[in-house]
PDB file of N, CA and C in Angstrom:
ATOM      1  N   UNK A   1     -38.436 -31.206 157.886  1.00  0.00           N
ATOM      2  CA  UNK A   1     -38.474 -30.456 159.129  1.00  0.00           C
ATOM      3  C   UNK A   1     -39.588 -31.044 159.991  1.00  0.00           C
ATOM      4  N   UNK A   2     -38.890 -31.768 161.486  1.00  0.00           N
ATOM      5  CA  UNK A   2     -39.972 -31.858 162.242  1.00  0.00           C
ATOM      6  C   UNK A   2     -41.016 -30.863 163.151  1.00  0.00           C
ATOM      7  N   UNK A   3     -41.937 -31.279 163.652  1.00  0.00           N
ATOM      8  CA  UNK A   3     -42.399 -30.024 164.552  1.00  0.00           C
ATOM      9  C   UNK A   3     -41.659 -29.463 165.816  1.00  0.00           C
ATOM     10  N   UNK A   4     -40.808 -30.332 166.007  1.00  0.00           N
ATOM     11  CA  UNK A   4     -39.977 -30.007 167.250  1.00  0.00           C
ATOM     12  C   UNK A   4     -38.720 -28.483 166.207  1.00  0.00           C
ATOM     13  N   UNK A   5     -38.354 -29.409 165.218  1.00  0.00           N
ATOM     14  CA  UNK A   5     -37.597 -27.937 164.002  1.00  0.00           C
ATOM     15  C   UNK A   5     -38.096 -27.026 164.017  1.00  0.00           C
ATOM     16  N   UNK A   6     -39.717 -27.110 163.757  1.00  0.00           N
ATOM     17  CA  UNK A   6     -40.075 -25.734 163.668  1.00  0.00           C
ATOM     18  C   UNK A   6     -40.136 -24.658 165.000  1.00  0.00           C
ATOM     19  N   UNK A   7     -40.566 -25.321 166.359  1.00  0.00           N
ATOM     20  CA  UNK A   7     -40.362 -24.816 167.135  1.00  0.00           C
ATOM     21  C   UNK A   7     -39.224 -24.246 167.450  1.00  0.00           C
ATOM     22  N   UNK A   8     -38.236 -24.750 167.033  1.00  0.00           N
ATOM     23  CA  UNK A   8     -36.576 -24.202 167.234  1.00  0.00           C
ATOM     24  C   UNK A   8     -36.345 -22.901 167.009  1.00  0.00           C
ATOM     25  N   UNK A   9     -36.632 -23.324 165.356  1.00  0.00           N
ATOM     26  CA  UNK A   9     -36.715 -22.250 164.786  1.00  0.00           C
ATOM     27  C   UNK A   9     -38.058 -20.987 164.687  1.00  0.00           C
ATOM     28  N   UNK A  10     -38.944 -21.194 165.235  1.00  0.00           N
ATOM     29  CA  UNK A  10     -39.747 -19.917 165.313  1.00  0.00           C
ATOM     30  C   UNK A  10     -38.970 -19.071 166.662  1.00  0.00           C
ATOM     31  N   UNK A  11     -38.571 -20.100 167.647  1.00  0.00           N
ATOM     32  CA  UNK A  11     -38.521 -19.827 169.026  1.00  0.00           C
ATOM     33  C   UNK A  11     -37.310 -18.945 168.467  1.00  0.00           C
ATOM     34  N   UNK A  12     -36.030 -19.484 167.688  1.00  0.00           N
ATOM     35  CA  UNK A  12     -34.907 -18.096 167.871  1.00  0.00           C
ATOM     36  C   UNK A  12     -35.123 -17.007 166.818  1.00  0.00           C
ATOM     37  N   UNK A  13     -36.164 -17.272 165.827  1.00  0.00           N
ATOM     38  CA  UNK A  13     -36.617 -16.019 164.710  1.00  0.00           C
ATOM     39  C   UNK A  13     -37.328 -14.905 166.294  1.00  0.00           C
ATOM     40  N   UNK A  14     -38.002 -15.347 167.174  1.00  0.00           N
ATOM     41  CA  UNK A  14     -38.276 -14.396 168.432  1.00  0.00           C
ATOM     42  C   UNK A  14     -37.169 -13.926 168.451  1.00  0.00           C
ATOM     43  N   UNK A  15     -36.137 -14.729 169.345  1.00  0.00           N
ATOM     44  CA  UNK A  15     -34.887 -14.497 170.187  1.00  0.00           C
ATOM     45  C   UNK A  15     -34.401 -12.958 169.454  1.00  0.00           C
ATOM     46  N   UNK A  16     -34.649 -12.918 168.346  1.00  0.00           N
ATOM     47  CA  UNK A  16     -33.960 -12.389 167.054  1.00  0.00           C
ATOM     48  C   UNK A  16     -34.367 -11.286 167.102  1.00  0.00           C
ATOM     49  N   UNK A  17     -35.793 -10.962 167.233  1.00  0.00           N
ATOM     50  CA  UNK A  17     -36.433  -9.696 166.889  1.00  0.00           C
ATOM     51  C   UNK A  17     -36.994  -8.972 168.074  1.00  0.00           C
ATOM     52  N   UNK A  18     -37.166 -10.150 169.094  1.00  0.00           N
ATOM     53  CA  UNK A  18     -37.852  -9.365 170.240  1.00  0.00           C
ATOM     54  C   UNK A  18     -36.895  -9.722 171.673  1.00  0.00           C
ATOM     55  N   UNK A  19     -35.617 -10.542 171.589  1.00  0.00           N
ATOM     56  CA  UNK A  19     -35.125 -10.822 172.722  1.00  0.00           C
ATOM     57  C   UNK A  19     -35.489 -11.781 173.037  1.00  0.00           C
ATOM     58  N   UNK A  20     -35.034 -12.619 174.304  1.00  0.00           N
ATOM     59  CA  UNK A  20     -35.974 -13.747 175.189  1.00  0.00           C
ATOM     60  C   UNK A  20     -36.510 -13.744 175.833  1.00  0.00           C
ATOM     61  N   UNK A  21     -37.864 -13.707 175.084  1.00  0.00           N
ATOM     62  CA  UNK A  21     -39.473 -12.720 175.711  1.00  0.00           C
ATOM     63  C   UNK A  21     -40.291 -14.426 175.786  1.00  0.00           C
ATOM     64  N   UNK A  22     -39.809 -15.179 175.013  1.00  0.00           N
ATOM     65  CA  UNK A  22     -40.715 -16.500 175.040  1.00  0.00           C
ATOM     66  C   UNK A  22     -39.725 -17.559 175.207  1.00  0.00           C
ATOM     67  N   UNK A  23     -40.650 -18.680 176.277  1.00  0.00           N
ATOM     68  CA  UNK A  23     -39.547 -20.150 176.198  1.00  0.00           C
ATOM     69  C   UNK A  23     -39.946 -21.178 175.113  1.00  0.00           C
ATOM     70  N   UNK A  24     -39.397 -21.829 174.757  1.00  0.00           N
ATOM     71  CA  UNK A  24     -39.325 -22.964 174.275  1.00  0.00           C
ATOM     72  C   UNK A  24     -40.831 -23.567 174.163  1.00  0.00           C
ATOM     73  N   UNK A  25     -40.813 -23.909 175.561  1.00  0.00           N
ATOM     74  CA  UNK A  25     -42.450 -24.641 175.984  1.00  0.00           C
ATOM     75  C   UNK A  25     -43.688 -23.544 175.644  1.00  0.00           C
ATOM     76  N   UNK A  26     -43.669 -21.894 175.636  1.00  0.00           N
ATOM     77  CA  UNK A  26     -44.708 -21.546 175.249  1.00  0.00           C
ATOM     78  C   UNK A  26     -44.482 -21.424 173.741  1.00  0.00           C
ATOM     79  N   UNK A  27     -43.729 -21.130 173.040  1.00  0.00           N
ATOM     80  CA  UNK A  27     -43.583 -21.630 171.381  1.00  0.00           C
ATOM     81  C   UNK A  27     -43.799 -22.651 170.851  1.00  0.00           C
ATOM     82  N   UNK A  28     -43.856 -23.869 171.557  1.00  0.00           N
ATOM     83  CA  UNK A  28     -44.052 -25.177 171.674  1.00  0.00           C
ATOM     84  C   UNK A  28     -45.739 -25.423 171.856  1.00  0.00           C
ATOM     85  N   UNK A  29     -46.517 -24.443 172.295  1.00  0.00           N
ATOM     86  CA  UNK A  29     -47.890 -24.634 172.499  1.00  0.00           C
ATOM     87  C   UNK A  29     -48.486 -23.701 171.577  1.00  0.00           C
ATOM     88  N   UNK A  30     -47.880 -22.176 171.117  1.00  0.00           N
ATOM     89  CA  UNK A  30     -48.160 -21.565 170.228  1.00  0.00           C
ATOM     90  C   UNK A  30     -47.914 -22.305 168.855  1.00  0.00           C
ATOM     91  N   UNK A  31     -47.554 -23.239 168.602  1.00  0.00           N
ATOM     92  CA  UNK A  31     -47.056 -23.824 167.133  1.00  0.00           C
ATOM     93  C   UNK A  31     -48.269 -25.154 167.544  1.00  0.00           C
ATOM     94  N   UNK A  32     -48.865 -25.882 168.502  1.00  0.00           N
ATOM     95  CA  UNK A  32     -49.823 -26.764 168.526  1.00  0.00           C
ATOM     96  C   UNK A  32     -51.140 -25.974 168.505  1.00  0.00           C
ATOM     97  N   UNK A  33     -51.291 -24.662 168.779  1.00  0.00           N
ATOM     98  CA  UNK A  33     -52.737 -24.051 168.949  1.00  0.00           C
ATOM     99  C   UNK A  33     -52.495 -23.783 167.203  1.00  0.00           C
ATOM    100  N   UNK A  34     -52.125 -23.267 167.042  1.00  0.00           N
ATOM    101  CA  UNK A  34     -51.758 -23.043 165.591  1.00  0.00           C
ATOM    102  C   UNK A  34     -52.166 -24.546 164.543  1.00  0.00           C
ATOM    103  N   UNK A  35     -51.650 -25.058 164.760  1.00  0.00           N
ATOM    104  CA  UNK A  35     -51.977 -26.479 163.863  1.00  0.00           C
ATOM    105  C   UNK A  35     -53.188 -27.196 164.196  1.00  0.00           C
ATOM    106  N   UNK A  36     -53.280 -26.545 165.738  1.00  0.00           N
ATOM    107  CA  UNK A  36     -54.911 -27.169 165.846  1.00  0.00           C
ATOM    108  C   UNK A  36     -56.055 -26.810 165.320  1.00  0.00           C
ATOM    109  N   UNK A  37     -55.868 -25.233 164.766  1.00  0.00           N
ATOM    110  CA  UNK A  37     -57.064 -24.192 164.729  1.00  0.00           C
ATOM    111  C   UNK A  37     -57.039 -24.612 163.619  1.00  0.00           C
ATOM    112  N   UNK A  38     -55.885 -25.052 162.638  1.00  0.00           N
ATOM    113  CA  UNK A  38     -55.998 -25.650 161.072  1.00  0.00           C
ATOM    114  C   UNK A  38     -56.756 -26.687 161.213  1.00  0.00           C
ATOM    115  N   UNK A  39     -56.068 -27.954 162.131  1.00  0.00           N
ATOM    116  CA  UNK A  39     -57.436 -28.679 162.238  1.00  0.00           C
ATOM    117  C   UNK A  39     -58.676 -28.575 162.122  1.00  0.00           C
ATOM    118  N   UNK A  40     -59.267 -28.353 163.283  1.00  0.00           N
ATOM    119  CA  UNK A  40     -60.018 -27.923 163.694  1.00  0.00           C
ATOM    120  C   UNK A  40     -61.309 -26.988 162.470  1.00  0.00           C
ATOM    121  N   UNK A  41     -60.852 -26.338 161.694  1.00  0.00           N
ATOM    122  CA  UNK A  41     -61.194 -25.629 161.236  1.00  0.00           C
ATOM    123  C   UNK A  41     -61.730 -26.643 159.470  1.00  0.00           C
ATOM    124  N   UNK A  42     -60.515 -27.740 159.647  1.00  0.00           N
ATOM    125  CA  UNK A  42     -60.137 -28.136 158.305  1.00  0.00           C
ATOM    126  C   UNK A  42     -61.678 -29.481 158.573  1.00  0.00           C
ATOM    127  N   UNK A  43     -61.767 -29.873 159.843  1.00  0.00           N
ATOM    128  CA  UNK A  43     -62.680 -30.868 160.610  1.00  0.00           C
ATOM    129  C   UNK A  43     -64.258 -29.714 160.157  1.00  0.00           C
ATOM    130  N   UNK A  44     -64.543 -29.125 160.348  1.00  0.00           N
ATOM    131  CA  UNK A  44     -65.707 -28.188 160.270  1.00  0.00           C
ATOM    132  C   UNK A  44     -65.706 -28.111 158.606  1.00  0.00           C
ATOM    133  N   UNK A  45     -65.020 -28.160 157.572  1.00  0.00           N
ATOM    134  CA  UNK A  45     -65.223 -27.903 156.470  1.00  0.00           C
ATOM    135  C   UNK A  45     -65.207 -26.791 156.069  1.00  0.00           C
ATOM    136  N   UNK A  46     -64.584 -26.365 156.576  1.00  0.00           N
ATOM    137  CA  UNK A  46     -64.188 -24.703 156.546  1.00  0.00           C
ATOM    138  C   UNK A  46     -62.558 -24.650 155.554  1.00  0.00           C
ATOM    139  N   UNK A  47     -62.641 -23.420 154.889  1.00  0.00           N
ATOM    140  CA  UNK A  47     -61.097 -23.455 153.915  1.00  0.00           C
ATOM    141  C   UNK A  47     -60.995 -22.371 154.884  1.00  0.00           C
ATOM    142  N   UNK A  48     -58.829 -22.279 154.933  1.00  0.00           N
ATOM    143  CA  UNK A  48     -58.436 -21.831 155.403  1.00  0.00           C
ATOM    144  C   UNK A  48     -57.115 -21.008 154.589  1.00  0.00           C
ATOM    145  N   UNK A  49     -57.442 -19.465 154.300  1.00  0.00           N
ATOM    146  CA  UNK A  49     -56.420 -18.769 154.187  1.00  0.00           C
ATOM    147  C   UNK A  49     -55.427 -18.089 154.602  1.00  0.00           C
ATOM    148  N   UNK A  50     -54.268 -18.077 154.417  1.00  0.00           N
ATOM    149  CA  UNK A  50     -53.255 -17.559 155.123  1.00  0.00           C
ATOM    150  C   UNK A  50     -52.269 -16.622 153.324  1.00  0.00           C
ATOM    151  N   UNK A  51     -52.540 -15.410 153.625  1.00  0.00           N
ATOM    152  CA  UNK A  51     -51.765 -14.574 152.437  1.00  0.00           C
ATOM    153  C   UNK A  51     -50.212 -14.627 152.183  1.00  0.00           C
ATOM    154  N   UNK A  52     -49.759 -15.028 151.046  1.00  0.00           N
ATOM    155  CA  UNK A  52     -48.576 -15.157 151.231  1.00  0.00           C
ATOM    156  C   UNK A  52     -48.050 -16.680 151.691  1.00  0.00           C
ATOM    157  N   UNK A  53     -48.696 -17.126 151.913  1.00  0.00           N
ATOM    158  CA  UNK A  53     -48.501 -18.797 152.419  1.00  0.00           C
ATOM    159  C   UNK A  53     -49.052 -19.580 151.668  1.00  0.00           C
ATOM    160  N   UNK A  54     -50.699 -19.665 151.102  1.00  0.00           N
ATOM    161  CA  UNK A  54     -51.216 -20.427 150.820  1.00  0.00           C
ATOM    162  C   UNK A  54     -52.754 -20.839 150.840  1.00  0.00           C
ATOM    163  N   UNK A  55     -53.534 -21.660 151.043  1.00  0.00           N
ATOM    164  CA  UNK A  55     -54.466 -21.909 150.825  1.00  0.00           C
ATOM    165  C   UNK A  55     -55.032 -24.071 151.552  1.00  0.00           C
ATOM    166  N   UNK A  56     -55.353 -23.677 152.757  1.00  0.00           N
ATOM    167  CA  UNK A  56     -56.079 -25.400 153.061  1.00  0.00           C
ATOM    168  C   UNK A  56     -57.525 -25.261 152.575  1.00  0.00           C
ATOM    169  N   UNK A  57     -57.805 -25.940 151.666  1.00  0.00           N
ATOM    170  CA  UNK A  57     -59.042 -26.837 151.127  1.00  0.00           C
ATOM    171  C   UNK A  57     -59.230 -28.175 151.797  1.00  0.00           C
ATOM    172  N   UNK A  58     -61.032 -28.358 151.426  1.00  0.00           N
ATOM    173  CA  UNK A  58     -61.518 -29.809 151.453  1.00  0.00           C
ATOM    174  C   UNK A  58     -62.131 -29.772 150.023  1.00  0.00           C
ATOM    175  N   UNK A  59     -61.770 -30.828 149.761  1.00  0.00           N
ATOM    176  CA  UNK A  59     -61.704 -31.330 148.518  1.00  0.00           C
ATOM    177  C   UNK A  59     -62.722 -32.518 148.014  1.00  0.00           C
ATOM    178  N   UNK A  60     -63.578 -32.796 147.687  1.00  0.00           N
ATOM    179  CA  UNK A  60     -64.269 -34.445 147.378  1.00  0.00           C
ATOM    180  C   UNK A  60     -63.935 -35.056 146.392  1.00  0.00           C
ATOM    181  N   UNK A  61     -63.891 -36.306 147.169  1.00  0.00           N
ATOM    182  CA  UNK A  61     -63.140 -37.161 145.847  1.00  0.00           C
ATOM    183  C   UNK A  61     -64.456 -37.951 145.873  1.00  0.00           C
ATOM    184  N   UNK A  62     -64.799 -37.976 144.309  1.00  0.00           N
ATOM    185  CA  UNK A  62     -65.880 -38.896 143.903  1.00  0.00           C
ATOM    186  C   UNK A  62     -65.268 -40.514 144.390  1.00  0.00           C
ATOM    187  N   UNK A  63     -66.655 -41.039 144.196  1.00  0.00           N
ATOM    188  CA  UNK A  63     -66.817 -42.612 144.158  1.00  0.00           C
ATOM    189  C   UNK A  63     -65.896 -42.880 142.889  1.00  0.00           C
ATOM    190  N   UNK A  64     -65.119 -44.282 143.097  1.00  0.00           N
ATOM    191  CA  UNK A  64     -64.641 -44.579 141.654  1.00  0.00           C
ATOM    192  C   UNK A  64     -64.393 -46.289 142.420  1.00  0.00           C
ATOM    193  N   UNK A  65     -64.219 -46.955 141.070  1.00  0.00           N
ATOM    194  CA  UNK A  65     -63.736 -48.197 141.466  1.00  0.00           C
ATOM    195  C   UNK A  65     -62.610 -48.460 141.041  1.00  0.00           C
ATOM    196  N   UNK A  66     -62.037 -49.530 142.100  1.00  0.00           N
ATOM    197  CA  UNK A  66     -60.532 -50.091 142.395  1.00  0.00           C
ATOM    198  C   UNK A  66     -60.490 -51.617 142.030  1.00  0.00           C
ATOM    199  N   UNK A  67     -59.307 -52.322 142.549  1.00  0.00           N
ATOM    200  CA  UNK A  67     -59.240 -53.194 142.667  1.00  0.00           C
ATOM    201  C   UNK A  67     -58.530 -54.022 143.744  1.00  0.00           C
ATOM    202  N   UNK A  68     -59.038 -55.163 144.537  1.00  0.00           N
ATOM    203  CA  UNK A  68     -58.600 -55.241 145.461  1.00  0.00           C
ATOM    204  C   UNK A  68     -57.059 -56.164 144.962  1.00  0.00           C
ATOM    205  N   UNK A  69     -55.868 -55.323 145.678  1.00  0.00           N
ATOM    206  CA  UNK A  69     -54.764 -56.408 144.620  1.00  0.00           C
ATOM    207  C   UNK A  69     -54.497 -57.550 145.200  1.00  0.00           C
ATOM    208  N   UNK A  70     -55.271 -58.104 146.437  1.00  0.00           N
ATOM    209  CA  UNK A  70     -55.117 -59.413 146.611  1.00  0.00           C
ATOM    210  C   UNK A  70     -55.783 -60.792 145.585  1.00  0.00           C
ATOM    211  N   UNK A  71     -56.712 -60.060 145.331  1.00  0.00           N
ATOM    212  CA  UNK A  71     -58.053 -61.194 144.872  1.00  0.00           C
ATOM    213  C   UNK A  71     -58.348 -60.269 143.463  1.00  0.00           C
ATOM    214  N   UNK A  72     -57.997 -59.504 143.271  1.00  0.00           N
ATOM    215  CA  UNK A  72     -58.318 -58.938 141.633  1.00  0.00           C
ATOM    216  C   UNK A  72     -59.637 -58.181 141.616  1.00  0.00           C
ATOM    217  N   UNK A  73     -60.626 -58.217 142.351  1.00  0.00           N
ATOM    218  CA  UNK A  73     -61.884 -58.227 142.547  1.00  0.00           C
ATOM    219  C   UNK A  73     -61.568 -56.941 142.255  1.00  0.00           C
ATOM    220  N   UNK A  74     -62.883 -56.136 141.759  1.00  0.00           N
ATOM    221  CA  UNK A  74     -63.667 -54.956 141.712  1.00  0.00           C
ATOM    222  C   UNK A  74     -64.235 -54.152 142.956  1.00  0.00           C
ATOM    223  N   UNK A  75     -63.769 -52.836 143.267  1.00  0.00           N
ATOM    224  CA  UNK A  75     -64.021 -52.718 144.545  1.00  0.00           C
ATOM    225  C   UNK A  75     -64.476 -51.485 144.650  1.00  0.00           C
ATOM    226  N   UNK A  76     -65.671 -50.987 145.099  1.00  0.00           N
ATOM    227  CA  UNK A  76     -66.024 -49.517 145.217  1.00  0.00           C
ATOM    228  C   UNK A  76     -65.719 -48.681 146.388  1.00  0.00           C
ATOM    229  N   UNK A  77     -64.679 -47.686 145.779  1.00  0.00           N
ATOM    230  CA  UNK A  77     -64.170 -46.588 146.951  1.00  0.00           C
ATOM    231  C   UNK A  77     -65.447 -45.926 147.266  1.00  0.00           C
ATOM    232  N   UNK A  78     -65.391 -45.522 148.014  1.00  0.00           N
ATOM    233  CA  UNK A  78     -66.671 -44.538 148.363  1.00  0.00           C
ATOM    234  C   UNK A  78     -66.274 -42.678 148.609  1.00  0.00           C
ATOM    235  N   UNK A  79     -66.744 -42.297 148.238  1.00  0.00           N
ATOM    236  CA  UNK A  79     -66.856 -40.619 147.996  1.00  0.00           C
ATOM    237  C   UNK A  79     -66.199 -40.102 148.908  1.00  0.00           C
ATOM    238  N   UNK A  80     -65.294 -39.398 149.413  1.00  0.00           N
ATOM    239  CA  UNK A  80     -64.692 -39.116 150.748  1.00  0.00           C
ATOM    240  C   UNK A  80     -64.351 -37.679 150.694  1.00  0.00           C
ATOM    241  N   UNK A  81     -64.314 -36.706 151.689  1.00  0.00           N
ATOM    242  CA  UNK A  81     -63.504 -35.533 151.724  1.00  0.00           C
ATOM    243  C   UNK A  81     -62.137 -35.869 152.330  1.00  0.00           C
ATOM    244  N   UNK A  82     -60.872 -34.781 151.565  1.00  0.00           N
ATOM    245  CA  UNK A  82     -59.857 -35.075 151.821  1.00  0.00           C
ATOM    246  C   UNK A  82     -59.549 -33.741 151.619  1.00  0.00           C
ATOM    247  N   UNK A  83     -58.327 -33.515 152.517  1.00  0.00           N
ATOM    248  CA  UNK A  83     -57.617 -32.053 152.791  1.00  0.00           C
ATOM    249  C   UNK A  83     -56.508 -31.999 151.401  1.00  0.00           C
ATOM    250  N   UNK A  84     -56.839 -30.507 150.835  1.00  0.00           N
ATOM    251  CA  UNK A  84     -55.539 -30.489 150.102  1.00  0.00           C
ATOM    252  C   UNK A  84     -55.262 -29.188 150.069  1.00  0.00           C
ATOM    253  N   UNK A  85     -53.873 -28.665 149.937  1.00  0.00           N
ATOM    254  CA  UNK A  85     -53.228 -27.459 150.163  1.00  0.00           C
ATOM    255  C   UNK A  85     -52.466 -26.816 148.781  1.00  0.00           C
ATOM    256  N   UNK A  86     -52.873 -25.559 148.461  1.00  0.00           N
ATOM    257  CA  UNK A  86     -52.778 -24.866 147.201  1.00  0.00           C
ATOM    258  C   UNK A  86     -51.758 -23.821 148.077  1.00  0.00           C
ATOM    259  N   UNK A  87     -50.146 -23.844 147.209  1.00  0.00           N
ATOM    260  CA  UNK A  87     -49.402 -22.825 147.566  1.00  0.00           C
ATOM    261  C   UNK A  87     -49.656 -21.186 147.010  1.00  0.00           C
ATOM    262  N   UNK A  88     -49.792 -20.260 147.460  1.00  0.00           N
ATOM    263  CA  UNK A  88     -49.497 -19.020 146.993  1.00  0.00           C
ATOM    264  C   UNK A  88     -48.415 -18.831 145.894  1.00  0.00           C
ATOM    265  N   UNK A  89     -48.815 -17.785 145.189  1.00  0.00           N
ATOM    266  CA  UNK A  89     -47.919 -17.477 144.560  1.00  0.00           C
ATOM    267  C   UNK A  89     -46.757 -17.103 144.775  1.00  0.00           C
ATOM    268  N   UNK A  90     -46.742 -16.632 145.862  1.00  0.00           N
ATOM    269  CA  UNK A  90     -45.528 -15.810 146.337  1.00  0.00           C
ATOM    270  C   UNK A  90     -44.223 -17.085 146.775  1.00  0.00           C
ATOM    271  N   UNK A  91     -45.151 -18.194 147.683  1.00  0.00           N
ATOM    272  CA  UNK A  91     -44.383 -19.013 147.524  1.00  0.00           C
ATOM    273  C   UNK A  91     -43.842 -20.020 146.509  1.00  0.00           C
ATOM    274  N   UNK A  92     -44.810 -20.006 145.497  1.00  0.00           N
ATOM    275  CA  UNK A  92     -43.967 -21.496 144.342  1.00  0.00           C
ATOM    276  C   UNK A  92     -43.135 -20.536 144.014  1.00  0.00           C
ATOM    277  N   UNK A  93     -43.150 -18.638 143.595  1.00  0.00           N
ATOM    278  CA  UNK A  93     -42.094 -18.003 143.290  1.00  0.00           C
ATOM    279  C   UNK A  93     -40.713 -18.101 144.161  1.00  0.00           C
ATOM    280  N   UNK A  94     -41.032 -18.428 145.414  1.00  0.00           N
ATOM    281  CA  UNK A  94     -39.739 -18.444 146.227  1.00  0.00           C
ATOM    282  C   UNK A  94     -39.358 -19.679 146.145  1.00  0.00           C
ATOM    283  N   UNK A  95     -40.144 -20.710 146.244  1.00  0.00           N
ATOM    284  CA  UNK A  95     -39.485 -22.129 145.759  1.00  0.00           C
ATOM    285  C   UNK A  95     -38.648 -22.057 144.572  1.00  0.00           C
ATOM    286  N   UNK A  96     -39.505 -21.577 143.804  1.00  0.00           N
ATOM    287  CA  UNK A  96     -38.857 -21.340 141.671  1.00  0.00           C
ATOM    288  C   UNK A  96     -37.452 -20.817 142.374  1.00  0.00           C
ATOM    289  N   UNK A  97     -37.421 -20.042 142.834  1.00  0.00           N
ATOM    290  CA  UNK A  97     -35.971 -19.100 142.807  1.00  0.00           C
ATOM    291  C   UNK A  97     -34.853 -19.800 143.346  1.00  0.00           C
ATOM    292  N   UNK A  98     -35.155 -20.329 144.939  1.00  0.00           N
ATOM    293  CA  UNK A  98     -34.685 -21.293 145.163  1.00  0.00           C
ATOM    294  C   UNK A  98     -34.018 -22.697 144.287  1.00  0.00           C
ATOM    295  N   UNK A  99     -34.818 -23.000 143.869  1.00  0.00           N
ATOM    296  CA  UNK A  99     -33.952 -23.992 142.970  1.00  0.00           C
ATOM    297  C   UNK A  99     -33.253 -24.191 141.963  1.00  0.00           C
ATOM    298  N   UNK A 100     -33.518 -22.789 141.514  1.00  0.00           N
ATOM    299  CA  UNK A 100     -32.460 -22.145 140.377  1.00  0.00           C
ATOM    300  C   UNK A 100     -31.307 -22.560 140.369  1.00  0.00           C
ATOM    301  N   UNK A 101     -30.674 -21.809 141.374  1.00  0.00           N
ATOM    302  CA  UNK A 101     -29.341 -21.550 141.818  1.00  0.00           C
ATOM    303  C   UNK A 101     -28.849 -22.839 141.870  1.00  0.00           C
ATOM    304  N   UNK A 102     -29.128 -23.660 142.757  1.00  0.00           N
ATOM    305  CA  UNK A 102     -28.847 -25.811 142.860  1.00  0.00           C
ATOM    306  C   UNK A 102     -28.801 -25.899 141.490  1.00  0.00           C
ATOM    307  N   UNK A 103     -30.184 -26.396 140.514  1.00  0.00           N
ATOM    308  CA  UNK A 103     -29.695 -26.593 139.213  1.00  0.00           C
ATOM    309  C   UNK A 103     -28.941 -26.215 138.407  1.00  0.00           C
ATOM    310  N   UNK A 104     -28.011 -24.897 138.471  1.00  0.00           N
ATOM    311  CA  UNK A 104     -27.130 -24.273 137.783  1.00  0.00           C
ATOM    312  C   UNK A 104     -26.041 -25.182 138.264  1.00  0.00           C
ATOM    313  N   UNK A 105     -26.128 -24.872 139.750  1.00  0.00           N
ATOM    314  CA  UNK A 105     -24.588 -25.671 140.142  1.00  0.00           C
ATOM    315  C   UNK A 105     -24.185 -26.944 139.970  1.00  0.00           C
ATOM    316  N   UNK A 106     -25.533 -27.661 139.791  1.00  0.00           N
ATOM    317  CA  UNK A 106     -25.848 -28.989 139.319  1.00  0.00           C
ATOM    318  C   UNK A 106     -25.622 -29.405 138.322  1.00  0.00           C
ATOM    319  N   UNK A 107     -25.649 -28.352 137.275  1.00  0.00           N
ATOM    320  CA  UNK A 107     -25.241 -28.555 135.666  1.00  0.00           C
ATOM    321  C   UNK A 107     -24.101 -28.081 135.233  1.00  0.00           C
ATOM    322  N   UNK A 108     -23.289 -27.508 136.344  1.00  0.00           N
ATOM    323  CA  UNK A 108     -22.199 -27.130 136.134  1.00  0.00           C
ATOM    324  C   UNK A 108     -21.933 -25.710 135.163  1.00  0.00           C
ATOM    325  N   UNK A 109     -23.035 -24.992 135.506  1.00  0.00           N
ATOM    326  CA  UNK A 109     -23.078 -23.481 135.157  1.00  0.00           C
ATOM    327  C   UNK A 109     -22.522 -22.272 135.931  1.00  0.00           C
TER     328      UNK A 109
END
C-alpha cells in the first residue's frame, strides 16, 4: 500500500462515517502531518505510542565489524541509532487470524 492508498482509503472510511465533510487534498495533508509528527518525534529520540497499533522505537546498534566485499578488508561500522517498530498485540493477533484462513485454503482444508 502506497501513501497515495492510504489516503484513498482513510478519505472514504470518512465518506463512510461522517459523509463528505473532507477532500482528498485535506486527508492528503492530515496523513503527511501525521507521518511527520512520527518523524519528527522519531528525529528527537523520542518513542512513540499508539494503543492498539503498536510501538516506534530508537534502537542502538553497537559498533561491530564488517567486511568490505570488494577488497575483503576488515571494516568498522560505527554505533548508529536506527528506528524500529514493535507491533501490538492486538495486531500480530489480527495478522495471526488473518492468515489462518489463506493457509487452510492453501492446504486444501
Amino acid at each position: 500500500m502506497t501513501k497515495a492508498d492510504l489516503v484513498e482509503t482513510v478519505t472514504a472510511s470518512i465518506a463512510r462515517t461522517a459523509g463528505p465533510m473532507i477532500s482528498k487534498k485535506d486527508c492528503a495533508r492530515v496523513v503527511d502531518a501525521f507521518l511527520d509528527a512520527i518523524k519528527d518525534a522519531l528525529r528527537d529520540q523520542h518513542n512513540i505510542e499508539i494503543r492498539g497499533f503498536g510501538t516506534f522505537k530508537i534502537r542502538r546498534r553497537k559498533t561491530r565489524m564488517a567486511r568490505n566485499p570488494r577488497t575483503g578488508d576488515p571494516v568498522e561500522v560505527a554505533a548508529r541509532p536506527v528506528p524500529v517498530f514493535k507491533p501490538s498485540k492486538e495486531l500480530r493477533a489480527l495478522v495471526a487470524d488473518e492468515d489462518a484462513p489463506e493457509s487452510a485454503e492453501a492446504s486444501g482444508l
